[in-house]
Protein backbone atom coordinates (compact mmCIF):
# COMPACT_ATOMS: atom_id res chain seq x y z
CA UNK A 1 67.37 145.32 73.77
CA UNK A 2 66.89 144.32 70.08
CA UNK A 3 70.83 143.04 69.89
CA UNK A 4 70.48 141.32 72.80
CA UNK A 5 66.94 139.84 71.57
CA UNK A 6 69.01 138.84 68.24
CA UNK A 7 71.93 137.19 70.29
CA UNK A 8 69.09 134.94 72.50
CA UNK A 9 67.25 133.96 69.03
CA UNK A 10 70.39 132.55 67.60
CA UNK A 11 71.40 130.96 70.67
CA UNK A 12 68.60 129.41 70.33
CA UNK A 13 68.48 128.21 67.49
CA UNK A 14 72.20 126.82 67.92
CA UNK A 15 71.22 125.04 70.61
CA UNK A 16 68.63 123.49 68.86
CA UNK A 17 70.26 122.55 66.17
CA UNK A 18 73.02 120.92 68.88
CA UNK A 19 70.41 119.10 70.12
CA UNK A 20 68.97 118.07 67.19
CA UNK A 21 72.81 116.75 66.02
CA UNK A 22 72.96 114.86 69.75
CA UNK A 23 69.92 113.02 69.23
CA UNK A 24 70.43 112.22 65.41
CA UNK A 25 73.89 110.64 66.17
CA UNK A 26 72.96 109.00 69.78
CA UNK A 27 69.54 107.60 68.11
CA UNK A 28 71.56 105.78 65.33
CA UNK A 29 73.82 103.70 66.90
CA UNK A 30 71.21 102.94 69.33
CA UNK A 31 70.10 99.93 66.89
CA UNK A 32 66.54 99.76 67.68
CA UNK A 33 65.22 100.06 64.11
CA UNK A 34 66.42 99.45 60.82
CA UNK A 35 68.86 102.39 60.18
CA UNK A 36 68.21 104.11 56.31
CA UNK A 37 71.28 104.84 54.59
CA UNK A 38 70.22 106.85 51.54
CA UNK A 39 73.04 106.88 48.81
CA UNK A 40 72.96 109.94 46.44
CA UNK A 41 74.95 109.73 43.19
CA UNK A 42 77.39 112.62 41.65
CA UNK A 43 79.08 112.88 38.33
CA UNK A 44 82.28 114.45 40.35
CA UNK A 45 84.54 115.37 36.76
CA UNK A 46 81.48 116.31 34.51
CA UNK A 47 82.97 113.42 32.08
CA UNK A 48 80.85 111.26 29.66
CA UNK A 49 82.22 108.30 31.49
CA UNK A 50 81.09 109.20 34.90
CA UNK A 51 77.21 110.00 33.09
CA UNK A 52 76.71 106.52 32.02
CA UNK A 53 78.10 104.98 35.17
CA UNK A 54 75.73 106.52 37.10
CA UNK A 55 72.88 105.97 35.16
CA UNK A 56 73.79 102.20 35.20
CA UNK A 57 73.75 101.79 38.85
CA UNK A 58 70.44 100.41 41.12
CA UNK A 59 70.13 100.47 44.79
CA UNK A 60 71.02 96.67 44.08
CA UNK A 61 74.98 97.66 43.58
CA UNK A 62 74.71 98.71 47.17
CA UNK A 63 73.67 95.94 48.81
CA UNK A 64 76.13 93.97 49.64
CA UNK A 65 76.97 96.77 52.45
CA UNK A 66 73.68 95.67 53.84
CA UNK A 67 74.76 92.05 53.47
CA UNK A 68 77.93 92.98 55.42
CA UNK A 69 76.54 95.12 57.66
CA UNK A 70 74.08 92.19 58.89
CA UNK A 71 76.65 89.13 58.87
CA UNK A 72 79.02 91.19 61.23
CA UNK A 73 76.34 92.40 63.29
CA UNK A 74 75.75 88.33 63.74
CA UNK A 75 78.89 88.01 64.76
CA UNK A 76 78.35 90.08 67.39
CA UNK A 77 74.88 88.45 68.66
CA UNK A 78 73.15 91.96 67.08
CA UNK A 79 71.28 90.20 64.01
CA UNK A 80 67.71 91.11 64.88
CA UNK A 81 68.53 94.54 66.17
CA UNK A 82 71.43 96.01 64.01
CA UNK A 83 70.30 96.14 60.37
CA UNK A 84 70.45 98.81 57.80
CA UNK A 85 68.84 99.61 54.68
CA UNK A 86 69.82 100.95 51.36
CA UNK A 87 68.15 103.46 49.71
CA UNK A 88 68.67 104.83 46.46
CA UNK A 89 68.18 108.66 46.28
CA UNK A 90 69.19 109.46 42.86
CA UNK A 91 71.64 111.98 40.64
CA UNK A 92 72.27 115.41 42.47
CA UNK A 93 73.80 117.78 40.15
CA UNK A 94 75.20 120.57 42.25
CA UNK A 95 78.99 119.48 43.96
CA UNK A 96 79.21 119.64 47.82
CA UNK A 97 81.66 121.30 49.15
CA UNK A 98 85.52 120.38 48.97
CA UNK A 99 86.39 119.52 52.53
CA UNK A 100 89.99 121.95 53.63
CA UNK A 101 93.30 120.66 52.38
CA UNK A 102 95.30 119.95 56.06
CA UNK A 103 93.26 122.31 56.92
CA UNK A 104 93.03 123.79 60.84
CA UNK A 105 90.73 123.42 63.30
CA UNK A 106 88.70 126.36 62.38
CA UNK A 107 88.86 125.49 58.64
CA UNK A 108 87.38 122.03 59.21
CA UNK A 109 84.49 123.31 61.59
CA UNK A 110 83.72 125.91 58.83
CA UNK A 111 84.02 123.59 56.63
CA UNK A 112 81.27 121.04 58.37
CA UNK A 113 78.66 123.37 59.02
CA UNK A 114 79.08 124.24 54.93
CA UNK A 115 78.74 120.49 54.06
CA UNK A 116 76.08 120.15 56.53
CA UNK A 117 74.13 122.69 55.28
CA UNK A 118 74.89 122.14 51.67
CA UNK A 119 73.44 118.14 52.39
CA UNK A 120 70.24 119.87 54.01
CA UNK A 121 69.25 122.06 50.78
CA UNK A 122 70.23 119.13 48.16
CA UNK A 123 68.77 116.19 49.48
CA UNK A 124 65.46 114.60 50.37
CA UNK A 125 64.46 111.57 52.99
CA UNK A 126 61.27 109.93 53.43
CA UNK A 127 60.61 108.54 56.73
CA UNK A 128 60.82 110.39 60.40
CA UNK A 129 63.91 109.55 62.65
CA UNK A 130 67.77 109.41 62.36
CA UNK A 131 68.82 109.12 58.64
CA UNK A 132 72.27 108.49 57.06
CA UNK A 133 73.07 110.73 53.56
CA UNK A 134 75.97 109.09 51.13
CA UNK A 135 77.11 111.16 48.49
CA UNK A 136 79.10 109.07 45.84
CA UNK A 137 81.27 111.43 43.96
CA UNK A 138 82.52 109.99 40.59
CA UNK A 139 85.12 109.88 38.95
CA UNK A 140 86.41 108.76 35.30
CA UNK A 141 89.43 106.69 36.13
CA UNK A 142 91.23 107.56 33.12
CA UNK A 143 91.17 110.85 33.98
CA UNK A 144 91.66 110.80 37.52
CA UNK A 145 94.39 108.25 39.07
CA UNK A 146 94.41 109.04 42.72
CA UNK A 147 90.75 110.22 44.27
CA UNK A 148 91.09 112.15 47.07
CA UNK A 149 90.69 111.55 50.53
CA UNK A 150 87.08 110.63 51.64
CA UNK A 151 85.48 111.70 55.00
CA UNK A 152 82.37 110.89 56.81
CA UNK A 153 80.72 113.10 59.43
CA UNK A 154 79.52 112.04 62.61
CA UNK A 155 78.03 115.26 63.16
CA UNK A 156 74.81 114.82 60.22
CA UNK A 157 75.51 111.95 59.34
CA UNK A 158 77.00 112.72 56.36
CA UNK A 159 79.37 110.92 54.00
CA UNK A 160 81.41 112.30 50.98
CA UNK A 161 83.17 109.73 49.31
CA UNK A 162 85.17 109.92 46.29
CA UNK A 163 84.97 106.67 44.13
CA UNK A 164 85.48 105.57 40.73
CA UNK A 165 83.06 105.64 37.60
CA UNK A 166 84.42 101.74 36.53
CA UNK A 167 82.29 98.38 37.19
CA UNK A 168 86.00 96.82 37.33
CA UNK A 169 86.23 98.36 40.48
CA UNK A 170 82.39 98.84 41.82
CA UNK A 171 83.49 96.00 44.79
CA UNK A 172 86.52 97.88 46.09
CA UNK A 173 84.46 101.32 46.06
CA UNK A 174 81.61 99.40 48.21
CA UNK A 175 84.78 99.09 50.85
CA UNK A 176 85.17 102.60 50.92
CA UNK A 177 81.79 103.89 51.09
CA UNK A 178 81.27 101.03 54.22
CA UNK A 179 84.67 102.27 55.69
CA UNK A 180 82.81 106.47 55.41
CA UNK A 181 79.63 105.24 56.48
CA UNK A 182 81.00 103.73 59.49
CA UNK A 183 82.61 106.77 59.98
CA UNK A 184 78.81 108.78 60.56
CA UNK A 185 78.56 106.15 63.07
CA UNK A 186 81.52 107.22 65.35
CA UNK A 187 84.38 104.35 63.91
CA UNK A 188 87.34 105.73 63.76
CA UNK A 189 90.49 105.19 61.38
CA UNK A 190 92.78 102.43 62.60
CA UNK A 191 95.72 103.06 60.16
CA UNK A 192 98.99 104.95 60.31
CA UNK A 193 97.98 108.06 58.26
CA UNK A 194 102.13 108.28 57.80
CA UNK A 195 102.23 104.50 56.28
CA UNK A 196 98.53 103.67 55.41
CA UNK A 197 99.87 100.85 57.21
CA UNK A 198 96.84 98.88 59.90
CA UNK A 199 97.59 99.89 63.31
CA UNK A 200 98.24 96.74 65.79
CA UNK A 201 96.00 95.44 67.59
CA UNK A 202 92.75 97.34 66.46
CA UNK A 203 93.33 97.54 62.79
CA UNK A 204 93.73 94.07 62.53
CA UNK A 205 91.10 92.04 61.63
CA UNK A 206 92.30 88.76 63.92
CA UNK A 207 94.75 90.49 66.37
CA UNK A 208 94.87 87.20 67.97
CA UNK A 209 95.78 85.20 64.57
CA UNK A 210 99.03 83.05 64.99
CA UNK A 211 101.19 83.43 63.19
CA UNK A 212 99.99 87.06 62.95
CA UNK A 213 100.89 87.66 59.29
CA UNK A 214 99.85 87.60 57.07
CA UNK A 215 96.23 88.59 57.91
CA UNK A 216 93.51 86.70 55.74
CA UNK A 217 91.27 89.79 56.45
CA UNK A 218 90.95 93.93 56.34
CA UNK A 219 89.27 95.27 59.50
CA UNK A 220 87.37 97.43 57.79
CA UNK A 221 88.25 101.08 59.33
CA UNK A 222 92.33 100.23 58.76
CA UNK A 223 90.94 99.71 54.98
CA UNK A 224 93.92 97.09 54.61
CA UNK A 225 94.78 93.73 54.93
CA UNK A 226 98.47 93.37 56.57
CA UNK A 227 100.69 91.09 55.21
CA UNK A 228 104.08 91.67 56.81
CA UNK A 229 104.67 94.52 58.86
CA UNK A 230 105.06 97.42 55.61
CA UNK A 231 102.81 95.70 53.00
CA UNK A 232 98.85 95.98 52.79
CA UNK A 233 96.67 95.56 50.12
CA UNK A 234 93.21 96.85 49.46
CA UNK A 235 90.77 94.10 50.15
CA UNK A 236 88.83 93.48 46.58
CA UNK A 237 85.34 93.42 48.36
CA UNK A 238 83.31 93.34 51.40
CA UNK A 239 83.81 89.51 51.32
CA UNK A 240 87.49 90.42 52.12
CA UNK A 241 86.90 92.58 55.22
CA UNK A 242 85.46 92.31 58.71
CA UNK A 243 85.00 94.72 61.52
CA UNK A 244 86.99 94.66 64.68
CA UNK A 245 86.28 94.64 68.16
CA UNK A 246 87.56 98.28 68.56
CA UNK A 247 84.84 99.76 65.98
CA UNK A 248 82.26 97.55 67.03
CA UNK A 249 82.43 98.93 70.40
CA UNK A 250 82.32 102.12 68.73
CA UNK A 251 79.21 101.78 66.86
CA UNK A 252 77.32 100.31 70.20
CA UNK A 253 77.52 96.46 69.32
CA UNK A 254 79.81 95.59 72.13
């Protein structure tokens, strides 16, 4: 009687917290209120560089995703209803948890309920409802050449993006952190993960553009501007990038 008494307690709870996971990512794409995107800051390498980057930075580095957030949503007749807002949650010291390296199914769920759980005991919010939690991790660029691969969770709403500790290149790491953020939305990549290359027609900013390259935009979850059919570049900024048809249904504006 007592195992089976355990077993019904922690279905329980599982269910609640599946419930609790359902409503959190239903209620934020359901763009009734001003979404809060709180940004937490990590020095990812330890270095002296990374230190005095973050303690440089103000929620005002981060809002131009608001700014780009709101001018798309006007382009999609959403600008009263669609807005988000920035908030600046400070320097966490403990790392989250490295997500798997190609790692399997299992690895991945394991590996979710870890950074889930991890986001739970080392961050705060203020305010009741559906909440999205950044976590900038760092890096000195000197040190580190390539970041790793970034990932955003639609499942908590949880981002954990790798960017660099350089004001040179605080414009293209706003891309990224809108491309994750996106991502605890439900948008999805639109990009060969073979080529990096956009994938035709919904990782193109202006499928519709003739001729069709080069494109004068990134669509924003393809992270790339095409200009012929094997080059892309990195767009230097927001400015540079719009989103797509394809992710705007998939954040609930079409």
């Amino acid at each position: 009687m007592f195992k089976a008494f355990r077993i019904f307690i922690l279905l329980f709870v599982f269910a609640l917290v599946a419930l609790g996971t359902w409503r959190a990512k239903t209620h934020s794409v359901e763009w009734k209120h001003t979404l809060p995107v709180n940004i937490f800051l990590i020095n990812a390498d330890g270095s002296a560089v990374a230190a005095d980057y973050l303690s440089s930075l103000a929620v005002e580095n981060f809002k131009p995703m608001e700014a780009f957030m709101r001018d798309e949503a006007a382009r999609y007749g959403r600008t009263s209803n669609a807005s988000i807002e920035i908030r600046l949650g400070g320097i966490i010291a403990m790392q989250p948890p490295a997500p798997p390296h190609n790692g399997n199914v299992v690895e991945v769920i394991a590996w979710s309920l870890k950074m889930r759980w991890w986001a739970y005991h080392n961050s705060e919010t203020v305010g009741p409802g559906p909440q999205v939690k950044m976590f900038l991790l760092y890096f000195d660029p000197a040190q580190t050449k390539r970041l790793a691969h970034s990932t955003g969770l639609q499942k908590g709403l949880i981002g954990r993006v790798n960017v660099f500790a350089s004001r040179d290149m605080a414009k293209q790491n706003n891309v990224v952190i809108a491309h994750e953020f996106l991502h605890t939305l439900g948008a999805t990549d639109k990009y060969d993960v073979a080529t990096n290359q956009p994938l035709f027609p919904d990782g193109y900013a202006n499928p519709d553009l003739k001729p069709l390259l080069p494109q004068h935009y990134a669509e924003i979850m393809a992270g790339r501007t095409p200009l012929s059919q094997t080059e892309a570049i990195t767009p230097a900024s927001l400015d540079d990038a719009l989103i797509g048809n394809k992710t705007a249904q998939e954040i609930n504006w079409l």
